[in-house]
N, C-alpha and C. Protein backbone atom coordinates (compact mmCIF):
# COMPACT_ATOMS: atom_id res chain seq x y z
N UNK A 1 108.65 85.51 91.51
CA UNK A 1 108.75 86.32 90.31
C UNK A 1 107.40 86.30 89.61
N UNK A 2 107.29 87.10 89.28
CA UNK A 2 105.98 87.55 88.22
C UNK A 2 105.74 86.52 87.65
N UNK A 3 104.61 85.92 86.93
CA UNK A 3 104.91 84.85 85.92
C UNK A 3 103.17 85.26 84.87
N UNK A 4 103.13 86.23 84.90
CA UNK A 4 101.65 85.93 84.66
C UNK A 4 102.15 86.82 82.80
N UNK A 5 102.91 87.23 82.12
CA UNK A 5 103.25 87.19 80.97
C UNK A 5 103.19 88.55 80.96
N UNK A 6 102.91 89.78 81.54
CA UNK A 6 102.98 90.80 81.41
C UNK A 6 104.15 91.69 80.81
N UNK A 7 104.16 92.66 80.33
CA UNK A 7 105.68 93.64 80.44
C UNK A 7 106.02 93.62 81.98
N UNK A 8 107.62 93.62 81.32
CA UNK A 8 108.41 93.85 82.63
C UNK A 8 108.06 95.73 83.10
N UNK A 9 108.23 95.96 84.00
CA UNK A 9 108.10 97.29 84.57
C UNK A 9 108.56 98.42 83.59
N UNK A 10 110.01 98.25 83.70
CA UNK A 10 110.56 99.05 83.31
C UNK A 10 110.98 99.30 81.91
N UNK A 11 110.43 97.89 81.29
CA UNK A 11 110.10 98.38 79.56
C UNK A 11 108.50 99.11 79.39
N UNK A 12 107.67 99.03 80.57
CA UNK A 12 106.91 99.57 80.37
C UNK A 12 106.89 100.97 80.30
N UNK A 13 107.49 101.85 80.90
CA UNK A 13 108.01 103.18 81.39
C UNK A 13 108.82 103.86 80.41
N UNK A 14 109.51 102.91 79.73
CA UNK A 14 110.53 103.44 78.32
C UNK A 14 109.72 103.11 77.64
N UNK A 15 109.12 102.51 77.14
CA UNK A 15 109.01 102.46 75.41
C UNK A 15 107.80 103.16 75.12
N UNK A 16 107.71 103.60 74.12
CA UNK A 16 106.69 104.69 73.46
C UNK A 16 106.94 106.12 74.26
N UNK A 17 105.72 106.94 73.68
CA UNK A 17 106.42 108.41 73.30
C UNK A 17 105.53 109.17 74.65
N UNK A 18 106.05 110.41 75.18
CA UNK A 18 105.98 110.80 75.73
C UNK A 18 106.09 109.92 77.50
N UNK A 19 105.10 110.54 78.50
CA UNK A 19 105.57 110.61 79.75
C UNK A 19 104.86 109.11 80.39
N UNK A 20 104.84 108.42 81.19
CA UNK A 20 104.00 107.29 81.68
C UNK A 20 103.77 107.59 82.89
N UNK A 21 102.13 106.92 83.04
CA UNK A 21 101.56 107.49 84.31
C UNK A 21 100.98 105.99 85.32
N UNK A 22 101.72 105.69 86.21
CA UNK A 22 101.43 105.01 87.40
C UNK A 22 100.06 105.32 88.58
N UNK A 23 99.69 104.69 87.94
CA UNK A 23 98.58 104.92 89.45
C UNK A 23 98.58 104.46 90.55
N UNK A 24 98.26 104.71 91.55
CA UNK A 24 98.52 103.88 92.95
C UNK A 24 97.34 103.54 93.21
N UNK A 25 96.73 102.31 92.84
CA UNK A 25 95.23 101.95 93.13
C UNK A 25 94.98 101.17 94.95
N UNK A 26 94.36 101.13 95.38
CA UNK A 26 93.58 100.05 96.66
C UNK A 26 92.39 99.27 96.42
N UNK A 27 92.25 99.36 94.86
CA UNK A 27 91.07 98.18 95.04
C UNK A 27 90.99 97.43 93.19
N UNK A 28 91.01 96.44 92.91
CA UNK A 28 91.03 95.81 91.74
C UNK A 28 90.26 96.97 90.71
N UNK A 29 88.98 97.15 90.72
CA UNK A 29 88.47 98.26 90.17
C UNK A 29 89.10 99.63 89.98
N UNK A 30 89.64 99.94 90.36
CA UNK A 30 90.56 100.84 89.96
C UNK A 30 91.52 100.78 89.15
N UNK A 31 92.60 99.91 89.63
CA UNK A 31 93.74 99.24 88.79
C UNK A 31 92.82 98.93 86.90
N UNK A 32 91.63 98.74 86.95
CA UNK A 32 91.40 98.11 85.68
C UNK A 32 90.76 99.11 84.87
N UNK A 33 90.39 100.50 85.82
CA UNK A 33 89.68 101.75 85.08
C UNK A 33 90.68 102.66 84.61
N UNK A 34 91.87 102.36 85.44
CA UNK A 34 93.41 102.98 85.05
C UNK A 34 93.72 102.67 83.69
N UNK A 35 93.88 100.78 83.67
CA UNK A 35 94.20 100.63 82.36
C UNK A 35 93.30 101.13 81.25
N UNK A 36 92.10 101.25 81.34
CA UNK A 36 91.45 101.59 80.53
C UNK A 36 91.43 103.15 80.12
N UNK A 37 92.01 103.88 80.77
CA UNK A 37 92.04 105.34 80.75
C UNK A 37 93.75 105.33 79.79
N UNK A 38 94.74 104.45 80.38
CA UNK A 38 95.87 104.61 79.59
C UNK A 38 97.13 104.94 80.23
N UNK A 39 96.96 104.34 81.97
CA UNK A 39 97.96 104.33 82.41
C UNK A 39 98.58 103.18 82.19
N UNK A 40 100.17 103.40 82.23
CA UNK A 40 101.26 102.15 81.81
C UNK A 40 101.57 101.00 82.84
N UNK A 41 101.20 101.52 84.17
CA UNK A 41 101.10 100.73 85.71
C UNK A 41 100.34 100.96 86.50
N UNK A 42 100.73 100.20 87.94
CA UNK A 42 99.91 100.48 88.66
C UNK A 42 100.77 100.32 90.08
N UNK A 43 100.47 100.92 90.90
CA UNK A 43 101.35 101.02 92.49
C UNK A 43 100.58 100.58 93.60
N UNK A 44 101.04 99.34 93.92
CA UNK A 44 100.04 99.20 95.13
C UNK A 44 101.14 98.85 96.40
N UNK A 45 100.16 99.34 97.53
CA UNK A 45 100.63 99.51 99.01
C UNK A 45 100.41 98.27 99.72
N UNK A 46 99.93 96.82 98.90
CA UNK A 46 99.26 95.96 99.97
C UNK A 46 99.06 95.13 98.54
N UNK A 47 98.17 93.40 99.28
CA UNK A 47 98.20 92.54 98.59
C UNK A 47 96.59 93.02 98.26
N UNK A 48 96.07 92.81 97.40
CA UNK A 48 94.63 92.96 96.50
C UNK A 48 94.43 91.23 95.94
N UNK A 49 93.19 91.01 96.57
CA UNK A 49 92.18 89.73 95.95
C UNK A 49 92.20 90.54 94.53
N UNK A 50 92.21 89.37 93.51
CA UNK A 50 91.72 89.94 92.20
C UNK A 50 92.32 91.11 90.98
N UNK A 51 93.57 91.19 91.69
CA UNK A 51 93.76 92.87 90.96
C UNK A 51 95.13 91.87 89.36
N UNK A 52 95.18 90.62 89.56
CA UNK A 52 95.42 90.04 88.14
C UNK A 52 94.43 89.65 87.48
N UNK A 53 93.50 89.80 87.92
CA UNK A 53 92.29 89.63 86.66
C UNK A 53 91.72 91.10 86.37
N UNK A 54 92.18 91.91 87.15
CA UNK A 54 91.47 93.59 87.01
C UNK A 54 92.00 93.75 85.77
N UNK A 55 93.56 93.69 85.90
CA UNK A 55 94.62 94.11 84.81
C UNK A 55 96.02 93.62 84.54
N UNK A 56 96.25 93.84 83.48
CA UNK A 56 97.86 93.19 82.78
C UNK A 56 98.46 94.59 83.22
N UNK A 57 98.35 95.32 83.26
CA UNK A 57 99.20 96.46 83.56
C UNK A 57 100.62 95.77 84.50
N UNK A 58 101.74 96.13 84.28
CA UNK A 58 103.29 96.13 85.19
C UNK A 58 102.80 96.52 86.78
N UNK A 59 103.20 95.47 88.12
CA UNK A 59 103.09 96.44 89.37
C UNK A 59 103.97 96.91 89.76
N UNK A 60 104.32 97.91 90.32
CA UNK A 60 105.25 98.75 91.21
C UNK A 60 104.81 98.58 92.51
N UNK A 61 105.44 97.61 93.52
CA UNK A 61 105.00 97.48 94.75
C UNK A 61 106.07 98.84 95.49
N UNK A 62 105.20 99.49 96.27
CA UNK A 62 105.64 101.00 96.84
C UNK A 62 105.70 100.74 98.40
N UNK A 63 105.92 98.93 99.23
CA UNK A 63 106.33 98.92 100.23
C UNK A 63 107.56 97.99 100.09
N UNK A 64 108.88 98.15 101.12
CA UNK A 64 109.92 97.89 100.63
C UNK A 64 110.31 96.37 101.09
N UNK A 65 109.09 95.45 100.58
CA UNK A 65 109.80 93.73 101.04
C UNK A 65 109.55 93.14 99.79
N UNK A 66 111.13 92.97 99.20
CA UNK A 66 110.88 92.01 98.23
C UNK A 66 110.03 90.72 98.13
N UNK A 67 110.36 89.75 99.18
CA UNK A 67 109.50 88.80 99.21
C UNK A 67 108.46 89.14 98.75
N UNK A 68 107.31 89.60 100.02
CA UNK A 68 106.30 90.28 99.58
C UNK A 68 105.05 90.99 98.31
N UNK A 69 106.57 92.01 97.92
CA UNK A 69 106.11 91.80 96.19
C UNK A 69 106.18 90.66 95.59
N UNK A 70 107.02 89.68 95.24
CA UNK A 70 107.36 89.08 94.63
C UNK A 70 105.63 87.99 94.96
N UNK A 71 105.32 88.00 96.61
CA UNK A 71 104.65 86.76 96.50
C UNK A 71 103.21 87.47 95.52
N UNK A 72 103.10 89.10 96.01
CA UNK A 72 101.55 89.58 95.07
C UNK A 72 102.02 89.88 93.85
N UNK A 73 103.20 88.92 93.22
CA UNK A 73 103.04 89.02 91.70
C UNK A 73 104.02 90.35 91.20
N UNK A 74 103.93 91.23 92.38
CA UNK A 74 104.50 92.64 91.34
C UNK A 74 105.56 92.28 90.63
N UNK A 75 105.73 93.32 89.43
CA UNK A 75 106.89 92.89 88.68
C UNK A 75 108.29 94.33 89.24
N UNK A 76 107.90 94.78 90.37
CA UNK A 76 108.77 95.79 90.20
C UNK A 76 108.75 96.49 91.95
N UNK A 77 109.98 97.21 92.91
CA UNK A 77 109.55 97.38 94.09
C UNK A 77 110.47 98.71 93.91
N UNK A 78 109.95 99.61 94.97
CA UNK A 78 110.75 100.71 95.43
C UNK A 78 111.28 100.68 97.02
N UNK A 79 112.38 100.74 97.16
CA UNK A 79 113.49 100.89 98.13
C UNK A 79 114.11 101.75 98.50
N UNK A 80 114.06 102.32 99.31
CA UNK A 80 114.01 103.91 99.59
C UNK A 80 116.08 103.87 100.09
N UNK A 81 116.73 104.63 99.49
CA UNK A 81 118.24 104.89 99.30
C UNK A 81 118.12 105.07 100.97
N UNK A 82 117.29 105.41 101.93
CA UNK A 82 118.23 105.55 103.54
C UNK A 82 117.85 104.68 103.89
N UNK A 83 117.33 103.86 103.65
CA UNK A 83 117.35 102.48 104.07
C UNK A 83 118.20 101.59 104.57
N UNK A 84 118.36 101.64 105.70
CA UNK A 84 119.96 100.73 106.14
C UNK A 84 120.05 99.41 105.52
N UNK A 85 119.27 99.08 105.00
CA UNK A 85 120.01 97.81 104.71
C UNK A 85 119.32 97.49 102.90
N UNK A 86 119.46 98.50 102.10
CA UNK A 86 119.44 99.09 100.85
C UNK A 86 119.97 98.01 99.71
N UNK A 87 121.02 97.88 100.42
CA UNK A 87 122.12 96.90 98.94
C UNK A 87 121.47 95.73 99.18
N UNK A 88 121.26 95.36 100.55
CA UNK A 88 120.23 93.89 100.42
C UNK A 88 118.70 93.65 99.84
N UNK A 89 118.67 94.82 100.06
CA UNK A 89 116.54 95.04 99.86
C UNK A 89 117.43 94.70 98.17
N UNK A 90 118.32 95.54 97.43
CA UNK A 90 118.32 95.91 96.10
C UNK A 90 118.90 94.87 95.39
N UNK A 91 119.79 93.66 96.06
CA UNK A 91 120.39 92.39 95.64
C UNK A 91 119.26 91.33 95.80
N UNK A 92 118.29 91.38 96.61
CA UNK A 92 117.00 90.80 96.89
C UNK A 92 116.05 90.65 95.63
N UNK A 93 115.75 91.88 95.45
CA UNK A 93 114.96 92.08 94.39
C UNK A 93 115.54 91.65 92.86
N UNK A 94 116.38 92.06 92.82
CA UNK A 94 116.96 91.83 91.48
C UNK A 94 117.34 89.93 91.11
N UNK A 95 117.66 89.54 92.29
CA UNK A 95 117.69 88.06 92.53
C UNK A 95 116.32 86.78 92.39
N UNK A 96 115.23 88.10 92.43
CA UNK A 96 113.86 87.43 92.67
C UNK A 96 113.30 88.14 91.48
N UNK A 97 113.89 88.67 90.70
CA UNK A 97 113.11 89.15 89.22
C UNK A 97 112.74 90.00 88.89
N UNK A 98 112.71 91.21 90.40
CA UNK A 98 112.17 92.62 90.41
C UNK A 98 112.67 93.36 89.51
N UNK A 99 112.58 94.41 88.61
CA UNK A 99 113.05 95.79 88.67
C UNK A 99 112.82 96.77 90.05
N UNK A 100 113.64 96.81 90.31
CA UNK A 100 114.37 97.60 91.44
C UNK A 100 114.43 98.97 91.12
N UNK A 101 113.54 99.99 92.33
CA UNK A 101 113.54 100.99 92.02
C UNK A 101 113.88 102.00 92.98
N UNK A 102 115.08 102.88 93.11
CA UNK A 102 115.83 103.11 94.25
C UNK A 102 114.96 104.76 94.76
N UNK A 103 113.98 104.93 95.61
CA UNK A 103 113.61 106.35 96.07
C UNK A 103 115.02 107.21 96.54
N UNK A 104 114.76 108.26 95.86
CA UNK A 104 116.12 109.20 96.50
C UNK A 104 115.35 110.61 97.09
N UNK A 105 115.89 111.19 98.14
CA UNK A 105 115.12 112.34 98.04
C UNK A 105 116.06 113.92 98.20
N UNK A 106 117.46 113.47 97.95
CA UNK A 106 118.37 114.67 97.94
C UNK A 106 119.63 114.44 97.12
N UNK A 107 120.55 115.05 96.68
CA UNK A 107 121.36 114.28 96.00
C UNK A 107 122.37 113.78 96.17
N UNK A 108 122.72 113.82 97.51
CA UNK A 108 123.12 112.98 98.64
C UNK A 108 123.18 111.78 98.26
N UNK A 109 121.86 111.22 98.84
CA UNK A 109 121.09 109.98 98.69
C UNK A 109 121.41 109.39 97.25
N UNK A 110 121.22 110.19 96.17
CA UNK A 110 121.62 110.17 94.31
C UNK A 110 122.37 109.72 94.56
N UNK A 111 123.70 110.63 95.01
CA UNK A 111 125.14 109.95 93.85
C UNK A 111 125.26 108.62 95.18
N UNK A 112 125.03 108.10 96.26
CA UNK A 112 125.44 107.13 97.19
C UNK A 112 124.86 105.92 96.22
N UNK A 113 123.74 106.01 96.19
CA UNK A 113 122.97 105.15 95.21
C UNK A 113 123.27 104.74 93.84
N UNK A 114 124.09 105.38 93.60
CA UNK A 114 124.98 105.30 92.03
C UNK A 114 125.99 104.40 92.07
N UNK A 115 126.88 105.03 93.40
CA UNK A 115 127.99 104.36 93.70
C UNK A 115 128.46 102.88 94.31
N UNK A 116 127.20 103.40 94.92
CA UNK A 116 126.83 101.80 95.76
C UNK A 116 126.17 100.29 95.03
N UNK A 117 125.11 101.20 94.22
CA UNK A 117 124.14 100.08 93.80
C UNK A 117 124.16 100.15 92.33
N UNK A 118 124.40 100.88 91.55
CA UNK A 118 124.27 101.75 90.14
C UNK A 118 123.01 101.17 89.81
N UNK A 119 121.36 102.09 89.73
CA UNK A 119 120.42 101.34 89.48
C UNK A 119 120.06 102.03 88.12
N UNK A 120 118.93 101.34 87.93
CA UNK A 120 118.62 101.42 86.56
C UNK A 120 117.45 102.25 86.83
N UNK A 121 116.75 101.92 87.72
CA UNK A 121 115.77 103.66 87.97
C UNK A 121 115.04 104.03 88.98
N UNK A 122 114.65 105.28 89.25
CA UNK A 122 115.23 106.09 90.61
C UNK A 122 113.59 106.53 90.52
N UNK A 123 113.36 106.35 92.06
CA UNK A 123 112.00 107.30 91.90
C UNK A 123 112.83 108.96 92.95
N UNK A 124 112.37 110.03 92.12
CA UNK A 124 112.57 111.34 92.71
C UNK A 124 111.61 111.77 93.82
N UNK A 125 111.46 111.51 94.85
CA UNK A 125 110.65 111.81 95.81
C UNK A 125 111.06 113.16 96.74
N UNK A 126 110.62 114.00 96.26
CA UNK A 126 110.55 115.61 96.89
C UNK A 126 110.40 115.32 98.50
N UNK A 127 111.26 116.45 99.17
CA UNK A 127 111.18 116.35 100.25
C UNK A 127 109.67 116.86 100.77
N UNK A 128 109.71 117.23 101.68
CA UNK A 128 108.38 118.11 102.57
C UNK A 128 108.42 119.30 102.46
N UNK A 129 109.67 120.19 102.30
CA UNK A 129 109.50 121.33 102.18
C UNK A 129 109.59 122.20 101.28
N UNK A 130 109.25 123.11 100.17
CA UNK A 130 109.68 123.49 99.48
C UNK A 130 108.48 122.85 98.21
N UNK A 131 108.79 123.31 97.22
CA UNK A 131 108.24 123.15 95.73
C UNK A 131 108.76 122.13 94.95
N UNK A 132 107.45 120.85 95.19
CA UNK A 132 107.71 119.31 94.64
C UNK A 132 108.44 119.28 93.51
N UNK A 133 108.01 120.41 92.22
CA UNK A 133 108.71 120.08 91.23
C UNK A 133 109.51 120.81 90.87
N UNK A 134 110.15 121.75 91.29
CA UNK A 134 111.46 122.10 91.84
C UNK A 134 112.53 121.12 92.09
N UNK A 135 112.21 120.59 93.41
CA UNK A 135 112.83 119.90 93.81
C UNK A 135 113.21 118.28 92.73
N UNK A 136 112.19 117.94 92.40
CA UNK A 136 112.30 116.88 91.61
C UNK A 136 113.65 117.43 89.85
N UNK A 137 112.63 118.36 89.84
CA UNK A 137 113.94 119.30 88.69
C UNK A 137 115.28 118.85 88.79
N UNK A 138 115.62 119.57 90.08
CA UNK A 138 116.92 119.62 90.62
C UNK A 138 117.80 118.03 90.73
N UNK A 139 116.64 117.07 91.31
CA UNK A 139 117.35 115.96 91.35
C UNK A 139 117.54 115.08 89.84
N UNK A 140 116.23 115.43 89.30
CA UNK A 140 116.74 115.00 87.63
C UNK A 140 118.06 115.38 87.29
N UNK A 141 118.54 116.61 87.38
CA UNK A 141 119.70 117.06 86.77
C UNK A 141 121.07 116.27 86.80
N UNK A 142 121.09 115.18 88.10
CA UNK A 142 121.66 114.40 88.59
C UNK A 142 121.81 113.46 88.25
N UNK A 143 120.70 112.65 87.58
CA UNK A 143 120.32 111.59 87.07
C UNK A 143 121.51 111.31 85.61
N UNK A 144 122.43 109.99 85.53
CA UNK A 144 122.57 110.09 84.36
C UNK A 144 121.87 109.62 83.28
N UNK A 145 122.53 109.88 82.13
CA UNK A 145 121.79 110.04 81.38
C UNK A 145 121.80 107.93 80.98
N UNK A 146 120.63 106.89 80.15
CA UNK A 146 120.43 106.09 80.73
C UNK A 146 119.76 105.73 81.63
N UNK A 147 119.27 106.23 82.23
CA UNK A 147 118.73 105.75 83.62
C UNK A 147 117.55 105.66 83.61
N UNK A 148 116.22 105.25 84.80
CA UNK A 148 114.70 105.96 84.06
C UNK A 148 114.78 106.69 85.36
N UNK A 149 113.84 108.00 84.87
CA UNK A 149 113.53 108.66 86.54
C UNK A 149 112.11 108.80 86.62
N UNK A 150 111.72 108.35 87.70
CA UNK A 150 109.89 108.53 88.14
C UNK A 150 109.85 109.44 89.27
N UNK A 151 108.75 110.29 88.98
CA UNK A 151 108.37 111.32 89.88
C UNK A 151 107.29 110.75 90.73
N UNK A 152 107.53 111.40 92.06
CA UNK A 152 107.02 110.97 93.18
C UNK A 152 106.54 112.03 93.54
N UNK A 153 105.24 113.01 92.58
CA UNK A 153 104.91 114.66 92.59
C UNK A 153 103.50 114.67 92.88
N UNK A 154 103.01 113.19 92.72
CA UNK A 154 101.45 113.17 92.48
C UNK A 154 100.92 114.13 91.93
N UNK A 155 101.00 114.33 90.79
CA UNK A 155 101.05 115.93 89.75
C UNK A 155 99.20 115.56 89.79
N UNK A 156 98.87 116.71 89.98
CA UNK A 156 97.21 117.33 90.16
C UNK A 156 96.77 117.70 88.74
N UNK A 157 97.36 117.75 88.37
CA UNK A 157 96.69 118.77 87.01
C UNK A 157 97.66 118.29 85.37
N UNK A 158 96.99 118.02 84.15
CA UNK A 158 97.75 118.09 82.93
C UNK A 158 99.03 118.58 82.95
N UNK A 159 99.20 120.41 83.44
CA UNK A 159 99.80 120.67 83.10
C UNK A 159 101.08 120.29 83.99
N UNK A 160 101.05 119.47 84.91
CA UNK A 160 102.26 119.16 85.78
C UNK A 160 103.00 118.18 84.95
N UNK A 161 102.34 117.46 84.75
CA UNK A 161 102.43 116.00 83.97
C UNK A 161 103.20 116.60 82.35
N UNK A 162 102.99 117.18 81.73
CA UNK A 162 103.45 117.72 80.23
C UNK A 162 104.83 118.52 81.09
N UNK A 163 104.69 119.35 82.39
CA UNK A 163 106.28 120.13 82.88
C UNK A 163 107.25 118.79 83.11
N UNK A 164 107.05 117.56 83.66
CA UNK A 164 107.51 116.74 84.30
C UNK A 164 108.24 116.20 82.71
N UNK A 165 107.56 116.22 81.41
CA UNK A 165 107.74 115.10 80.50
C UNK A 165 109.03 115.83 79.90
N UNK A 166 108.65 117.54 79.78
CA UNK A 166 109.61 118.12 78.80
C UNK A 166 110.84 117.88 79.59
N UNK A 167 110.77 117.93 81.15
CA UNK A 167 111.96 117.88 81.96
C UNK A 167 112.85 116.60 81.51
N UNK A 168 111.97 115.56 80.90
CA UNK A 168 112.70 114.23 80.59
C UNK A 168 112.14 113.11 81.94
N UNK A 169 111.32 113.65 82.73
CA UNK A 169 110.66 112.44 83.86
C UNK A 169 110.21 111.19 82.58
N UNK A 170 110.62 109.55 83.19
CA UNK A 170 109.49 108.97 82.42
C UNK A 170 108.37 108.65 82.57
N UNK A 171 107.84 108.93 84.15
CA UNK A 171 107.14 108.69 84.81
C UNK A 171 107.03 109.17 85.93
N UNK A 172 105.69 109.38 85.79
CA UNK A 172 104.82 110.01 87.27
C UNK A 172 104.05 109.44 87.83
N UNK A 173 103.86 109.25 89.76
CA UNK A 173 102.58 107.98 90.34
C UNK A 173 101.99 109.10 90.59
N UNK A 174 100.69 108.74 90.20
CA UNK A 174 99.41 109.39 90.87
C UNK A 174 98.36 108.60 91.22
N UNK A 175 97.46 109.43 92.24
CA UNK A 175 96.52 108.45 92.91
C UNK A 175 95.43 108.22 91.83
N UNK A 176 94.32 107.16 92.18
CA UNK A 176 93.53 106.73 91.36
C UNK A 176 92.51 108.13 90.54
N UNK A 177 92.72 108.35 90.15
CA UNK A 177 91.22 109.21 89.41
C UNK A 177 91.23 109.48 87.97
N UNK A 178 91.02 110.70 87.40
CA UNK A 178 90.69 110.46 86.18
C UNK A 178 92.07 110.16 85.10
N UNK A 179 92.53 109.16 85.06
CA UNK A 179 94.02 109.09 84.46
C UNK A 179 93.40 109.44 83.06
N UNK A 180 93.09 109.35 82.22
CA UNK A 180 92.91 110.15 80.67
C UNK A 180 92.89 111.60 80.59
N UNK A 181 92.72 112.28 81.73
CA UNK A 181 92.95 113.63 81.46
C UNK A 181 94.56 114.21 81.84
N UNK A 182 95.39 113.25 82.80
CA UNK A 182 96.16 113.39 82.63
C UNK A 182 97.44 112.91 81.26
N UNK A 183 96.75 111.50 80.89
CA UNK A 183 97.88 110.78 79.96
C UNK A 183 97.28 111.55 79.19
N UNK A 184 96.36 113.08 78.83
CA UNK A 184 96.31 113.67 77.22
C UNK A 184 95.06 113.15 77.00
N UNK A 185 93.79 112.05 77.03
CA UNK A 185 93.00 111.51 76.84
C UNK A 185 93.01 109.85 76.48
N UNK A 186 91.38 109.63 76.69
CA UNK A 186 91.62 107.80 76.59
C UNK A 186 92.51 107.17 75.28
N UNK A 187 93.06 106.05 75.57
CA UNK A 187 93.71 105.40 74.31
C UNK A 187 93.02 105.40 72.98
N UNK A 188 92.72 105.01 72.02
CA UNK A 188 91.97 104.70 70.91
C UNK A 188 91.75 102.93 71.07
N UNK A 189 90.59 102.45 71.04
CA UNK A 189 89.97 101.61 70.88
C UNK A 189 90.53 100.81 69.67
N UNK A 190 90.72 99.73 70.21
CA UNK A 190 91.58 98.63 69.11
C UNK A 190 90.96 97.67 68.79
């Protein structure tokens, strides 16, 4: 389990106003130019030398072994709903301190994941074909209400990020780059 005093994940994602933006960094330097730009997390694919001294930011580990996260610290994992063996990855995590975060990518996958596991929040991951935020739309609609939902849109541009927020997304991962032009601009200096 996490121990290094940070926010938990998923109070990071709820609290305060408007949309929160995840970055998916690969190198400590990144993760710490994120925080500084004004993203709320950070998503990593692998263990990083150094990336708790980069930043306090919440992790979202985005490969599906609890252990794993748990040993690089993350405070938080995603577990993809076809996952055969789902309720364990999701009793795993939650047992070891994670916020648990269930990928769905149809609504299929949604309501099974409801029924099965009832989680507390869902990343919307668009299929391959068709129009990402469309699709993500559609599966919000699903979502009850309660819940958190993160987009899995890697939104390119401001204006994806402001469509995603009015929709009610609380969050969007995107890859490393200029996160202040998406979160609206840098924080204010404290």
């Amino acid at each position: 389990m996490s121990d290094r005093g940070a926010r938990r994940f998923s109070q990071a994602i709820s609290e305060g106003d408007g949309i929160s933006v995840i970055v998916e960094v690969d190198d400590p330097a990144a993760a710490q130019s994120a925080q500084e730009q004004g993203a709320e997390a950070i998503g990593l694919r692998s263990v990083l030398a150094g990336i708790h001294d980069a930043t306090e930011l919440p992790i979202l580990w985005l490969a599906a072994s609890p252990s794993d996260a748990a040993d690089a610290g993350a405070d938080a994992l995603v577990v993809q709903a076809r996952d055969e063996q789902v309720a364990e990855l999701h009793r795993t995590a939650l047992e070891l301190g994670l916020d648990c975060v269930i990928g769905v990518a149809t609504e299929d996958e949604l309501e099974e994941s409801l029924e099965r596991l009832d989680p507390d929040i869902f990343l919307l991951a668009a299929e391959n074909d068709g129009d990402p935020l469309e699709q993500t739309f559609d599966l919000l609609s699903s979502v009850p209400a309660g819940k958190l939902a993160i987009a899995s849109v890697h939104a390119a541009r401001r204006e994806h990020v402001v469509e995603l927020e009015r929709a009610g997304i609380d969050a969007v991962i995107v890859g490393a780059r200029d996160v202040a032009e998406l979160v609206g601009g840098a924080p204010p200096q404290v």
